[in-house]
N, C-alpha and C. Protein backbone atom coordinates (compact mmCIF):
# COMPACT_ATOMS: atom_id res chain seq x y z
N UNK A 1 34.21 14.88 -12.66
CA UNK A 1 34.56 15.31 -13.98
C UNK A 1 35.32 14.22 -14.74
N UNK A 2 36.34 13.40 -14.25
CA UNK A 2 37.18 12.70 -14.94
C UNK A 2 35.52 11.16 -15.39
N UNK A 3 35.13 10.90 -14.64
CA UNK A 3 34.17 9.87 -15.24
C UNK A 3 33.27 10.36 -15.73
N UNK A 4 33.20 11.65 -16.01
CA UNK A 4 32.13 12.90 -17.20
C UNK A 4 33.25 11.95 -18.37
N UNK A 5 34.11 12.57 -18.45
CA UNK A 5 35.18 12.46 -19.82
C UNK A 5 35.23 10.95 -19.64
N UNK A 6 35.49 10.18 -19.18
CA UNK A 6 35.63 8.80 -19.29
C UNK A 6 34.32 8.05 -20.23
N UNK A 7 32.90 8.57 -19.60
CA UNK A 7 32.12 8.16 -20.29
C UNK A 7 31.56 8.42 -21.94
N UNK A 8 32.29 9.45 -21.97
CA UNK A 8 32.49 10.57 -23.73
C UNK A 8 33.01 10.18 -24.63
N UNK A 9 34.38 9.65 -23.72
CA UNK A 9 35.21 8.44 -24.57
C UNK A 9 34.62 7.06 -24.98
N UNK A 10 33.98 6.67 -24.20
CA UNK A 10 33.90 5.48 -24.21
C UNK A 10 32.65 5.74 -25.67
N UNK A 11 31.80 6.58 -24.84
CA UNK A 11 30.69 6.65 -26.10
C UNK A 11 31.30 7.32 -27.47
N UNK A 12 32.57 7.65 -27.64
CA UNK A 12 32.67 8.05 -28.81
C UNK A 12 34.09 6.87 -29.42
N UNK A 13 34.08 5.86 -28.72
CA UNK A 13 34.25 4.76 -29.35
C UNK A 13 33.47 3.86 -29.59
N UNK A 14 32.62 4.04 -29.46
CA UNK A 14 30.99 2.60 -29.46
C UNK A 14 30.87 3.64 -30.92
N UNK A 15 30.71 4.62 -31.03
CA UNK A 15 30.22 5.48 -31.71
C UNK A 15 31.02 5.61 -33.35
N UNK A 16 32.06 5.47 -32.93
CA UNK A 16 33.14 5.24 -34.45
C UNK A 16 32.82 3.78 -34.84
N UNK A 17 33.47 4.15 -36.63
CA UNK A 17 32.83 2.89 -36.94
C UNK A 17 33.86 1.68 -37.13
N UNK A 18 35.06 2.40 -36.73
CA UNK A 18 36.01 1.12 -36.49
C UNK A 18 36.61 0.62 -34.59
N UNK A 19 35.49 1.27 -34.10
CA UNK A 19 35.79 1.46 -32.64
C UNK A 19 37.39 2.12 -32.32
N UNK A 20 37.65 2.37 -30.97
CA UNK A 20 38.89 2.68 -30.87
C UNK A 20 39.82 1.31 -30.54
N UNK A 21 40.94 1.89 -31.38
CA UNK A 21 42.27 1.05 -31.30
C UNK A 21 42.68 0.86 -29.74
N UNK A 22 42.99 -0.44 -29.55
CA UNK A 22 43.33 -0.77 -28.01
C UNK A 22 44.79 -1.35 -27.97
N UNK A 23 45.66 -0.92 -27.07
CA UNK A 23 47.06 -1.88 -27.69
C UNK A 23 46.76 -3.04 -27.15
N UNK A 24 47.53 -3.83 -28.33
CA UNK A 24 47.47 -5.36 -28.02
C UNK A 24 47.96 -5.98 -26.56
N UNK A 25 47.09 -7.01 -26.22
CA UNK A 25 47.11 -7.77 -25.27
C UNK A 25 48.63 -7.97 -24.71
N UNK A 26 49.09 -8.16 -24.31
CA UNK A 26 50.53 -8.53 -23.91
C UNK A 26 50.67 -10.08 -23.95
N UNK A 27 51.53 -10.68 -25.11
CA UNK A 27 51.51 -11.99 -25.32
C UNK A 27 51.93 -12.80 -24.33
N UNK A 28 51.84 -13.89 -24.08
CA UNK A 28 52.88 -14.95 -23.03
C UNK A 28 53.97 -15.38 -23.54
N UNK A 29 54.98 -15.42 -22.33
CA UNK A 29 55.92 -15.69 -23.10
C UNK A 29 56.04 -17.11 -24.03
N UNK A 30 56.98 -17.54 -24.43
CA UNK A 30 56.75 -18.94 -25.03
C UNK A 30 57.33 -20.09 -23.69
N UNK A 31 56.64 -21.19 -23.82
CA UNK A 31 57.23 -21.99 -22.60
C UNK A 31 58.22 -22.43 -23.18
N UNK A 32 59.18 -22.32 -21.92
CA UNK A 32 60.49 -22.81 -21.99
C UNK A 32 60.43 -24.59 -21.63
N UNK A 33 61.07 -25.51 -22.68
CA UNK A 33 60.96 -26.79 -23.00
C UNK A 33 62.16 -26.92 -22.37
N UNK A 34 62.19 -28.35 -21.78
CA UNK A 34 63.73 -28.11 -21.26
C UNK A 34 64.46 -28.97 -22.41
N UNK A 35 65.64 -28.59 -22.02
CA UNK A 35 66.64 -28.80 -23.23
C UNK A 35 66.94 -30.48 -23.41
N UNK A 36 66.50 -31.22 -24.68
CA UNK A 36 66.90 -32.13 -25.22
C UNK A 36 68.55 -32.39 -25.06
N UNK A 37 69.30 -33.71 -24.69
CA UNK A 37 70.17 -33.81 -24.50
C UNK A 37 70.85 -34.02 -26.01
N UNK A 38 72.05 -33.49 -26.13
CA UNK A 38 72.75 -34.08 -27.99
C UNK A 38 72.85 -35.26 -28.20
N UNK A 39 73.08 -36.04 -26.92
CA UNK A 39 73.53 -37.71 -27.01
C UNK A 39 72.28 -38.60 -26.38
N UNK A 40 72.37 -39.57 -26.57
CA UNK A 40 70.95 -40.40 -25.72
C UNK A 40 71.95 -40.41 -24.39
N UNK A 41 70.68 -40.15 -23.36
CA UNK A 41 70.92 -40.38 -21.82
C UNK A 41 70.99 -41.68 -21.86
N UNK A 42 72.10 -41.51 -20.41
CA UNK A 42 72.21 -43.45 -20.59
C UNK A 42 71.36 -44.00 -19.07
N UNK A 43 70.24 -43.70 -18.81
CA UNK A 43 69.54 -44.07 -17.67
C UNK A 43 68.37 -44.22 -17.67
N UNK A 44 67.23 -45.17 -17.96
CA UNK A 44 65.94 -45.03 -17.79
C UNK A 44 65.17 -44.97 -16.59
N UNK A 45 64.72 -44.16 -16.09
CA UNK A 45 64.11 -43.86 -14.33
C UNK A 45 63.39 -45.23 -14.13
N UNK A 46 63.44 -45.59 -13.05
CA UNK A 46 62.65 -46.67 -12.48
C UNK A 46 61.48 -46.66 -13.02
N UNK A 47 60.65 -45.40 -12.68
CA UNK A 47 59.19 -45.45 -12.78
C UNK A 47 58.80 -45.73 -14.47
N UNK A 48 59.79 -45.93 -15.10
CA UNK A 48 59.35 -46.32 -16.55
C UNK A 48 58.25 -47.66 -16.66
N UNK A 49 59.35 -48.81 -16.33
CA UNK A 49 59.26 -49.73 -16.18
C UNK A 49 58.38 -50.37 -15.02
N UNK A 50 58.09 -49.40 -13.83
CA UNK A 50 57.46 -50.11 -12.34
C UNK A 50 55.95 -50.63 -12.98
N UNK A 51 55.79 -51.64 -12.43
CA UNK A 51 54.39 -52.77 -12.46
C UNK A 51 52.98 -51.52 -12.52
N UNK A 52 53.17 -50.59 -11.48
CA UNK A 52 52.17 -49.25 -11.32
C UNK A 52 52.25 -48.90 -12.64
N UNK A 53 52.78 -48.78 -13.46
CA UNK A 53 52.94 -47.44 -14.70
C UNK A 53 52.43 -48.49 -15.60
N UNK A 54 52.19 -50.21 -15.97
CA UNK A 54 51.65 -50.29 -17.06
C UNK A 54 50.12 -50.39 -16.98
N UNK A 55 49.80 -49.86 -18.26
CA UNK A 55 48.43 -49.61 -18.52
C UNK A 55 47.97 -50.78 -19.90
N UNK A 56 46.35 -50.35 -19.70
CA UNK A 56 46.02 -50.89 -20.95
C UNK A 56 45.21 -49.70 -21.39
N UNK A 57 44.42 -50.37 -22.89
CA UNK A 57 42.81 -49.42 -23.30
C UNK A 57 42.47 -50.62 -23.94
N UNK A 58 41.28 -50.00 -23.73
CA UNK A 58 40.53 -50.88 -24.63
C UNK A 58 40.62 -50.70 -26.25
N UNK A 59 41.56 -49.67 -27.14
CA UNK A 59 41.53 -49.84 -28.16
C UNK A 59 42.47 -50.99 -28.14
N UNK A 60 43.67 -51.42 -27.38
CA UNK A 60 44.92 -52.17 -27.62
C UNK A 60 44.74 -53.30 -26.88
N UNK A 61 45.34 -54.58 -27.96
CA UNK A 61 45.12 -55.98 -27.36
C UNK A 61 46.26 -56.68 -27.05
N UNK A 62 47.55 -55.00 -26.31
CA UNK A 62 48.49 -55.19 -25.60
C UNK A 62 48.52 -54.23 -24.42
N UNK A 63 49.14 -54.59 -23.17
CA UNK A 63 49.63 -53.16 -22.15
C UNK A 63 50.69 -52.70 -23.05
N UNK A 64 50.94 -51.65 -22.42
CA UNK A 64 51.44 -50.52 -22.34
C UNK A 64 52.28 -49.80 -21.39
N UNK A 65 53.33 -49.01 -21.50
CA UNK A 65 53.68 -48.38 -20.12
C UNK A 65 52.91 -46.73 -20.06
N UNK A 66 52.58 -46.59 -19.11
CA UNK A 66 52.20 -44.83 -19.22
C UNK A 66 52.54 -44.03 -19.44
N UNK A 67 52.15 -43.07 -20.73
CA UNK A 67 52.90 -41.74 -20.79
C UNK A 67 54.31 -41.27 -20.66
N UNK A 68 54.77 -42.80 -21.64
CA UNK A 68 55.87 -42.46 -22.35
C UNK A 68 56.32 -43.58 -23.52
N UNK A 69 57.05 -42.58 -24.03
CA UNK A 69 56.99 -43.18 -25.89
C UNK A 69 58.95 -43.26 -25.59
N UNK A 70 59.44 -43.86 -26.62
CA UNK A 70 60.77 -44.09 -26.93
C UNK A 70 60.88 -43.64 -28.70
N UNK A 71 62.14 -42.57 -28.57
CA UNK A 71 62.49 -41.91 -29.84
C UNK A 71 63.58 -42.29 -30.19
N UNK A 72 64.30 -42.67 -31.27
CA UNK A 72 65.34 -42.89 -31.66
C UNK A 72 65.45 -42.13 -32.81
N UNK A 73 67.07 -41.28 -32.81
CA UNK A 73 67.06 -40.26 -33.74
C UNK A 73 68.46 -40.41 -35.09
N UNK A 74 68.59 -40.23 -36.23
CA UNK A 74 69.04 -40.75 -37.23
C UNK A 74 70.65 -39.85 -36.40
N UNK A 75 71.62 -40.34 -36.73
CA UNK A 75 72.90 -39.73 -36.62
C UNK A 75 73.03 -38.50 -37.53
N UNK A 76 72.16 -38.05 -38.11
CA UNK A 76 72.91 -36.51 -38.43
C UNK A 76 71.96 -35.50 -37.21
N UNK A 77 71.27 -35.92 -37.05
CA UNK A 77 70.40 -35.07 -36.30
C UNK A 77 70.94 -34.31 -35.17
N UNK A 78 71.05 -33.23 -35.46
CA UNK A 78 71.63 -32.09 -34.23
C UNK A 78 70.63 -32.04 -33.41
N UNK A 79 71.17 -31.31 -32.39
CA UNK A 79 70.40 -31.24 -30.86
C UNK A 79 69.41 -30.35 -31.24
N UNK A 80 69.44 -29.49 -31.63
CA UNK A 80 68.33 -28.27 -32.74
C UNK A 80 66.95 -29.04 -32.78
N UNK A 81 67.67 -29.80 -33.99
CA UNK A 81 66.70 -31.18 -34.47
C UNK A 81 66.09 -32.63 -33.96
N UNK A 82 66.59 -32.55 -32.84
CA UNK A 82 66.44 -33.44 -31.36
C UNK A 82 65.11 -32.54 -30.77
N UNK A 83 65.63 -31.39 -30.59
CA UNK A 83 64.57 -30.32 -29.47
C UNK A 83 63.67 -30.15 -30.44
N UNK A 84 63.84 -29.63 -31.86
CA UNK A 84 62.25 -30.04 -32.56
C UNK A 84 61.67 -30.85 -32.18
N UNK A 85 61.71 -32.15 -32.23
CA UNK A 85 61.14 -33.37 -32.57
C UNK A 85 60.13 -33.49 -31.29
N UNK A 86 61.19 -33.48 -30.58
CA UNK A 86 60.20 -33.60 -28.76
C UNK A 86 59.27 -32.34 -28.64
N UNK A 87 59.93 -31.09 -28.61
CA UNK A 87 58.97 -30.32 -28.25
C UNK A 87 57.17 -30.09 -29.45
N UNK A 88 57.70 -31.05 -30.82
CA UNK A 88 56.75 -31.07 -31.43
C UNK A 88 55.29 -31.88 -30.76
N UNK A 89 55.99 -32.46 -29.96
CA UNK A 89 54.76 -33.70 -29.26
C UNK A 89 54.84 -33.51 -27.43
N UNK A 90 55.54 -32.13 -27.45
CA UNK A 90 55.28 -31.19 -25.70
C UNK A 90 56.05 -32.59 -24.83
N UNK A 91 56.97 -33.14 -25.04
CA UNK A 91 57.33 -34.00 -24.80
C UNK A 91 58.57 -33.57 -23.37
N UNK A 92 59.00 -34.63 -22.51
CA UNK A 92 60.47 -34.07 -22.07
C UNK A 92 61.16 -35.54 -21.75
N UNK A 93 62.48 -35.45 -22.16
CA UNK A 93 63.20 -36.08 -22.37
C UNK A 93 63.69 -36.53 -20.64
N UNK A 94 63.20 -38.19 -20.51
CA UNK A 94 63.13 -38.33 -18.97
C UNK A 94 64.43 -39.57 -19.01
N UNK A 95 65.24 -40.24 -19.80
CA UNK A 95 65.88 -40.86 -19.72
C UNK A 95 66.46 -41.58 -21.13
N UNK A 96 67.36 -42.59 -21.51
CA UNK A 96 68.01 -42.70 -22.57
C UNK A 96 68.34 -44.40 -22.13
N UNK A 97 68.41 -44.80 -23.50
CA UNK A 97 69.45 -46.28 -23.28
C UNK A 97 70.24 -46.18 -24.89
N UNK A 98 71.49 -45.73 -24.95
CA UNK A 98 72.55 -45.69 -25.42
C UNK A 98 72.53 -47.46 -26.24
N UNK A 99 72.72 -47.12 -27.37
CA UNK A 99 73.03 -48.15 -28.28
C UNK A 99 74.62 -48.05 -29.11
N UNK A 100 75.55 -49.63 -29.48
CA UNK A 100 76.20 -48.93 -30.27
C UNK A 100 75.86 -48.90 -31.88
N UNK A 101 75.97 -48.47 -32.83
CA UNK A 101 77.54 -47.67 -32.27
C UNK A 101 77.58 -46.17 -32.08
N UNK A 102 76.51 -45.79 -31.20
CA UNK A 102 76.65 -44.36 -30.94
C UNK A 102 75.01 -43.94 -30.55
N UNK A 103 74.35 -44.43 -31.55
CA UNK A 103 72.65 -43.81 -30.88
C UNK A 103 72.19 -44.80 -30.44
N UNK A 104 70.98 -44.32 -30.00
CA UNK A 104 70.00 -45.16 -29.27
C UNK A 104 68.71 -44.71 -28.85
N UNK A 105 68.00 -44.97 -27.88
CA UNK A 105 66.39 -44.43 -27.71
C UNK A 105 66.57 -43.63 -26.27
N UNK A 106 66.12 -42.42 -26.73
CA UNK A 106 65.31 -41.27 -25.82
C UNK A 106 64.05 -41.78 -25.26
N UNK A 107 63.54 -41.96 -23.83
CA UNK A 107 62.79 -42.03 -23.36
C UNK A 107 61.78 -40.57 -23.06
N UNK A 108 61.19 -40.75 -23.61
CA UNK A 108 60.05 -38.86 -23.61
C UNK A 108 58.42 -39.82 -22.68
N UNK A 109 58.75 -38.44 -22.05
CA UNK A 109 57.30 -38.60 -21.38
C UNK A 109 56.66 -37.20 -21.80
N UNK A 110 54.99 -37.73 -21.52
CA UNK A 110 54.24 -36.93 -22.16
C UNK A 110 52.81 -36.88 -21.30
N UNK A 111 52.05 -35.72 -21.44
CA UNK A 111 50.97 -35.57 -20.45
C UNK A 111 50.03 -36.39 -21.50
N UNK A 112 49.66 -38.11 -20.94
CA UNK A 112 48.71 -38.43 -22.04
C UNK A 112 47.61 -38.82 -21.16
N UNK A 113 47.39 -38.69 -19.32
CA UNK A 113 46.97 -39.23 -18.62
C UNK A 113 46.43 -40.86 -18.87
N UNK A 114 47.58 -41.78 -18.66
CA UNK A 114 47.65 -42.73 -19.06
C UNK A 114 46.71 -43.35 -20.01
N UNK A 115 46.59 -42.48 -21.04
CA UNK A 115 45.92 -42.64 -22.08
C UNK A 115 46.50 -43.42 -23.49
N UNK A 116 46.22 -44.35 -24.65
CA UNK A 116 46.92 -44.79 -25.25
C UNK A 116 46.51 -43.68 -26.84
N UNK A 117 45.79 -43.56 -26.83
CA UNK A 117 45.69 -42.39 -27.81
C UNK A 117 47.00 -41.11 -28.50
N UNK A 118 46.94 -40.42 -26.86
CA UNK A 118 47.96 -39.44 -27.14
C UNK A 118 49.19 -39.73 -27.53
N UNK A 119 49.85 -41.11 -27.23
CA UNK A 119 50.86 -41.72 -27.18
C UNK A 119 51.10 -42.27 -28.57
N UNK A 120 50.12 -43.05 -29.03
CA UNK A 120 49.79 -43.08 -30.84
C UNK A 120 49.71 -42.09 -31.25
N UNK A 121 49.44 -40.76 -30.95
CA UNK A 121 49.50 -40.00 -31.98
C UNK A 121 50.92 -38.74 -31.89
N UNK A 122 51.65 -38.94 -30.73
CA UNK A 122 52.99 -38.51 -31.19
C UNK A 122 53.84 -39.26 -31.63
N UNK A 123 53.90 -40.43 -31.55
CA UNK A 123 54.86 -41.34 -32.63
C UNK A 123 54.41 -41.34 -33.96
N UNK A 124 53.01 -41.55 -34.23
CA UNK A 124 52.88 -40.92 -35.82
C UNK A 124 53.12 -39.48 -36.13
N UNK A 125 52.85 -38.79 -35.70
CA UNK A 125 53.86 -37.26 -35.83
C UNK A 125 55.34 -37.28 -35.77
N UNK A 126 55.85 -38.29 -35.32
CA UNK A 126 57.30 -38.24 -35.29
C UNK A 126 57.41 -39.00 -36.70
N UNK A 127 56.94 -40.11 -36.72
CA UNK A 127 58.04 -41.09 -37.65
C UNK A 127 57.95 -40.39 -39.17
N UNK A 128 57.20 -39.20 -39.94
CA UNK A 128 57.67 -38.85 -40.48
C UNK A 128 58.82 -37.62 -40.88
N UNK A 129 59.00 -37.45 -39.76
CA UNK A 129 60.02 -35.95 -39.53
C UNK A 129 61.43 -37.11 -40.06
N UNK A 130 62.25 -35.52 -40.72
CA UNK A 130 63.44 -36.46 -41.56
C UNK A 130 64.64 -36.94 -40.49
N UNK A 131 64.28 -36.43 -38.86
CA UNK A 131 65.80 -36.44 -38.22
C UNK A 131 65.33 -37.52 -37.24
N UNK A 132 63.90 -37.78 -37.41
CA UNK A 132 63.56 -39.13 -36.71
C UNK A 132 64.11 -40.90 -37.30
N UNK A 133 64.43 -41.76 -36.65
CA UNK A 133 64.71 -43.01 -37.04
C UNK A 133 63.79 -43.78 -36.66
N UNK A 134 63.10 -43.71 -35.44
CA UNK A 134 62.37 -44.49 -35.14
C UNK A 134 61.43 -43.78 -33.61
N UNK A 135 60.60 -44.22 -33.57
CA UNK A 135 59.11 -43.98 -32.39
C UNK A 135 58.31 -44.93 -32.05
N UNK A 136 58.30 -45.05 -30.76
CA UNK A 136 57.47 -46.18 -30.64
C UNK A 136 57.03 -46.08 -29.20
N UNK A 137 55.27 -46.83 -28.49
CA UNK A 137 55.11 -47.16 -27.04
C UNK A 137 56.09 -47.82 -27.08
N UNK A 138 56.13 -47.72 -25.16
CA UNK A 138 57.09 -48.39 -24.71
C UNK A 138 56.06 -49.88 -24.27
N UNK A 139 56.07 -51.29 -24.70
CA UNK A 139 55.45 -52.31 -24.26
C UNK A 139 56.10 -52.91 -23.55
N UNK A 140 55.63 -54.06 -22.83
CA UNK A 140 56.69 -55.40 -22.39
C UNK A 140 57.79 -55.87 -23.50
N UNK A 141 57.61 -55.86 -24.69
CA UNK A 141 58.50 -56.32 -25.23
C UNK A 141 60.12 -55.53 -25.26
N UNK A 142 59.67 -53.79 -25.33
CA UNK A 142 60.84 -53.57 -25.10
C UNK A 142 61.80 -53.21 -23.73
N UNK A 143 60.88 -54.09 -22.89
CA UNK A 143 61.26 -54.07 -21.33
C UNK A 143 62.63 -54.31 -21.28
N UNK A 144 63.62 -55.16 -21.74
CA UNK A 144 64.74 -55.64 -21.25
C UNK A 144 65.46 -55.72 -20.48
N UNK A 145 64.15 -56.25 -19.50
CA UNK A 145 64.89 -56.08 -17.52
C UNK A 145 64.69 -57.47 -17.58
């Protein structure tokens, strides 16, 4: 009897002409980004810099390091406005080199599978946001080892 009535229903929603109302899907939650630091970290991880991590492409007629960009953020910019910026480009904040007199560059890594593309195209998404100062690959030049 219950799959008598099950099937009645069903046919008298095929059967209406706005079908029957279903409750909505149950959303996901939002991913949790981890938290942007307020100050630049003062440590860049080894693996930034290791010989393994630089790459090239063939669009660029320089290497590269892999799948990660360097952010530098204007001094009014709150941590708010820090965690925008990164999580705009799914980014996470993997290390810092402290400048004076007070800021300096955020090291963000990013899933670009050592790709140079993805990496160009969150620094142009950054450099016009107003709490950004500066974005850039990380190359040999700004190695300073």
């Amino acid at each position: 009897m219950a799959v008598l009535l099950r099937i009645v229903a069903l046919l008298a929603c095929a059967g209406a002409a706005g079908g029957c109302a279903q409750a909505p899907a149950p959303s996901a939650p939002p991913v949790q980004r981890p938290r942007v630091p307020p100050a630049t970290p003062d440590t860049v991880p080894a693996w930034v810099y290791a010989r393994q991590n630089l790459a090239s492409d063939t669009g660029a007629s320089y290497d590269y390091y892999a799948d990660v960009i360097i952010v530098g953020f204007k001094s009014t910019a709150t941590q708010a406005d820090r965690q925008a910026a990164i999580d705009a480009v799914n980014g996470v904040v993997v290390g810092g080199q402290p400048m004076p007199p007070g800021e300096g560059f955020y090291y963000v890594r990013l899933e670009a599978g050592r790709r140079l593309e993805p990496l160009v195209n969150a620094v142009i998404k950054l450099w016009p946001m107003p709490q950004v100062a500066t974005a850039s690959l990380v190359t040999r030049l700004e190695e300073g080892r």
